[in-house]
N, C-alpha and C. Protein backbone atom coordinates (compact mmCIF):
# COMPACT_ATOMS: atom_id res chain seq x y z
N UNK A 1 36.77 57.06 -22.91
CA UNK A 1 37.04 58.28 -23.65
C UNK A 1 35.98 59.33 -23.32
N UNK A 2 34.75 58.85 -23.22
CA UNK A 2 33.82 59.78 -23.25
C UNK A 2 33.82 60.93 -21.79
N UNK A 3 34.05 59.99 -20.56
CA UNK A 3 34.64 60.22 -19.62
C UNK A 3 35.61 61.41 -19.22
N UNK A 4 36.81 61.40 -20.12
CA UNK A 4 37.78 62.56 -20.56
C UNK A 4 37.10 63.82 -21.10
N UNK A 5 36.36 63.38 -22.16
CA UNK A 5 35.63 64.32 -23.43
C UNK A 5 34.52 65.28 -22.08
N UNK A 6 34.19 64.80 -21.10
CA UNK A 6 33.13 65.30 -20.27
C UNK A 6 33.80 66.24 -18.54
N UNK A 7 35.01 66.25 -19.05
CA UNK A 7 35.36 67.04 -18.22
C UNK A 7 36.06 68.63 -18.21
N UNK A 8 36.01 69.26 -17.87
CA UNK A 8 36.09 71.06 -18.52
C UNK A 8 36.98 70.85 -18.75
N UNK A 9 38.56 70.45 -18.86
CA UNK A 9 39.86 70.16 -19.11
C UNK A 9 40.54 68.90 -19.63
N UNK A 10 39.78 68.25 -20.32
CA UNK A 10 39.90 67.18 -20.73
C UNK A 10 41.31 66.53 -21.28
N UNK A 11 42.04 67.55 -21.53
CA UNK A 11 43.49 67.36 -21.78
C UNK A 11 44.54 67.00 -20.47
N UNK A 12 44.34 68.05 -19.21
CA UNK A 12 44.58 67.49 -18.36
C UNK A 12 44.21 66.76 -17.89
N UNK A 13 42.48 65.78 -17.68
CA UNK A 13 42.21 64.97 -16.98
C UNK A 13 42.65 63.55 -18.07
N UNK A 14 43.53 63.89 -19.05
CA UNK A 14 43.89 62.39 -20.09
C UNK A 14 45.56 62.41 -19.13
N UNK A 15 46.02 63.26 -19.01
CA UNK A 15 47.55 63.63 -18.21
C UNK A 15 47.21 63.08 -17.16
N UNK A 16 46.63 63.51 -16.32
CA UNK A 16 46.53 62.80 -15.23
C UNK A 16 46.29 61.59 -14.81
N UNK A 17 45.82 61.09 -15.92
CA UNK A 17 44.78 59.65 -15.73
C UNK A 17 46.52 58.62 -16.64
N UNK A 18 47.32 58.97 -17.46
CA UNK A 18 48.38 58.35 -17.91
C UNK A 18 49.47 58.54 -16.43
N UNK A 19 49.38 59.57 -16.12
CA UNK A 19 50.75 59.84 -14.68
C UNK A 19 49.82 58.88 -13.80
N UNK A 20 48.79 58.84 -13.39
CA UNK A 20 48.63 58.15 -12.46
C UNK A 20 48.77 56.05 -12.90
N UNK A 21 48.85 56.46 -14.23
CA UNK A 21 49.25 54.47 -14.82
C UNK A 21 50.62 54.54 -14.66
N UNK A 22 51.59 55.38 -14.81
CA UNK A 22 52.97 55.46 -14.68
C UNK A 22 53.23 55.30 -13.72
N UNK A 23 52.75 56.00 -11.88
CA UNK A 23 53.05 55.79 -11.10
C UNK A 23 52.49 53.97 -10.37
N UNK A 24 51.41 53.77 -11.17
CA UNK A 24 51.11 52.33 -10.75
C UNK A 24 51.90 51.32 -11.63
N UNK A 25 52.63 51.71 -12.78
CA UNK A 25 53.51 50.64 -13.05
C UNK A 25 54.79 51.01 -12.39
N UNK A 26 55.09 51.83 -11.96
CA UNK A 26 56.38 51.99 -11.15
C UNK A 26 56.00 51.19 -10.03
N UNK A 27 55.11 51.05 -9.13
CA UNK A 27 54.49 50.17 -7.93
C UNK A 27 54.51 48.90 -8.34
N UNK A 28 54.57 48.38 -9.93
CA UNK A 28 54.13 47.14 -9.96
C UNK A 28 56.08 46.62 -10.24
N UNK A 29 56.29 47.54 -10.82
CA UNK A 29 58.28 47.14 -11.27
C UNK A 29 58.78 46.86 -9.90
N UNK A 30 58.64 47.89 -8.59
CA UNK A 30 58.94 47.92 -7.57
C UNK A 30 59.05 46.24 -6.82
N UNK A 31 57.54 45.99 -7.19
CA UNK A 31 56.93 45.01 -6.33
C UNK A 31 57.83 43.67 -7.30
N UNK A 32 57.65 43.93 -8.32
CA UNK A 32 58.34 42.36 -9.06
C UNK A 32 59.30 42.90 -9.36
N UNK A 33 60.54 43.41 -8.70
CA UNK A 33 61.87 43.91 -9.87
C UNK A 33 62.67 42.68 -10.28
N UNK A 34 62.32 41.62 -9.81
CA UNK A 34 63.49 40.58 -10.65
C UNK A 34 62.89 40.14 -11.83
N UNK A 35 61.70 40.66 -12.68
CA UNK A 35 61.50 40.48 -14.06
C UNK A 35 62.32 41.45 -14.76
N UNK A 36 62.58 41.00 -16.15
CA UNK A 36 63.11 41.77 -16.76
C UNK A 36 62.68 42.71 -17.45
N UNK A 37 62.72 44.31 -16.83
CA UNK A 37 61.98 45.26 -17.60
C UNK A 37 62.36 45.88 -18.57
N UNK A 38 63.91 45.86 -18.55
CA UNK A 38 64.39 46.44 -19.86
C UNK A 38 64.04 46.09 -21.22
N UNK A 39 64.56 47.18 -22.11
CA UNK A 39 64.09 46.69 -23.41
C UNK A 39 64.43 45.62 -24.09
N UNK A 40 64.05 44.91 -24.83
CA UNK A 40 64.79 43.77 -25.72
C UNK A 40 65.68 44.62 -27.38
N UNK A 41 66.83 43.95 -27.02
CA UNK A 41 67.68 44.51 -27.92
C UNK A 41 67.85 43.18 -29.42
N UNK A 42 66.50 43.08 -29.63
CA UNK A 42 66.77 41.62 -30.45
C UNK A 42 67.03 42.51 -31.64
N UNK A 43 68.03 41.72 -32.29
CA UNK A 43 68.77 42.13 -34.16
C UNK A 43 67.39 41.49 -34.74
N UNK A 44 66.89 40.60 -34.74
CA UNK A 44 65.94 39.75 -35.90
C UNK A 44 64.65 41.13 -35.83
N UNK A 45 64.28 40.97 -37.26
CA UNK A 45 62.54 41.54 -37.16
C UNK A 45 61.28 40.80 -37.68
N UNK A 46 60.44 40.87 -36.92
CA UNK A 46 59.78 40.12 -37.72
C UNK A 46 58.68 41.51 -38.73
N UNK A 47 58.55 40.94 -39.74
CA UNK A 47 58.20 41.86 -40.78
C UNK A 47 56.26 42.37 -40.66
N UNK A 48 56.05 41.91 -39.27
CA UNK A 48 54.38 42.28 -38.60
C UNK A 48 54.81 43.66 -37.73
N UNK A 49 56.07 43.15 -36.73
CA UNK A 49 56.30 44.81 -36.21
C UNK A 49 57.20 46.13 -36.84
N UNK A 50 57.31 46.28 -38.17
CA UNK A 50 57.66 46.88 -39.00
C UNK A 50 56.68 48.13 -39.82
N UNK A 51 56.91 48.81 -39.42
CA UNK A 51 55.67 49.86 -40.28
C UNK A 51 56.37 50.56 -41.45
N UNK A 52 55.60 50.07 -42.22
CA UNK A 52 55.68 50.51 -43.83
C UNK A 52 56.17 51.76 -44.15
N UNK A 53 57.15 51.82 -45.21
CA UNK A 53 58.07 53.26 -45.44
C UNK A 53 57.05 53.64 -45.94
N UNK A 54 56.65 55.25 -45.87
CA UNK A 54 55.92 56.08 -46.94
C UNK A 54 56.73 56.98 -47.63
């Protein structure tokens, strides 16, 4: 973080630094595409990944 915080544009150098993880997980989907990347469409929840109504 501090890293970001220390650069004159720190908003773009957080953009840049996420596009450049996007383009390395696109390299990594590429490289393994017979895992399954899609989302999971499971009906069950478990009541830990649920965030509390306010």
């Amino acid at each position: 973080m501090q890293d970001f915080l220390s650069e004159e544009d720190h908003v773009v150098a957080i953009k840049k630094f996420f596009l450049q993880a996007l383009d390395e997980l696109e390299k990594i989907k590429d490289q393994y595409s017979k895992l399954p990347w899609g989302a999971s469409h499971d009906k069950g929840e478990n009541p830990d990944d649920v965030l509390p109504a306010t």
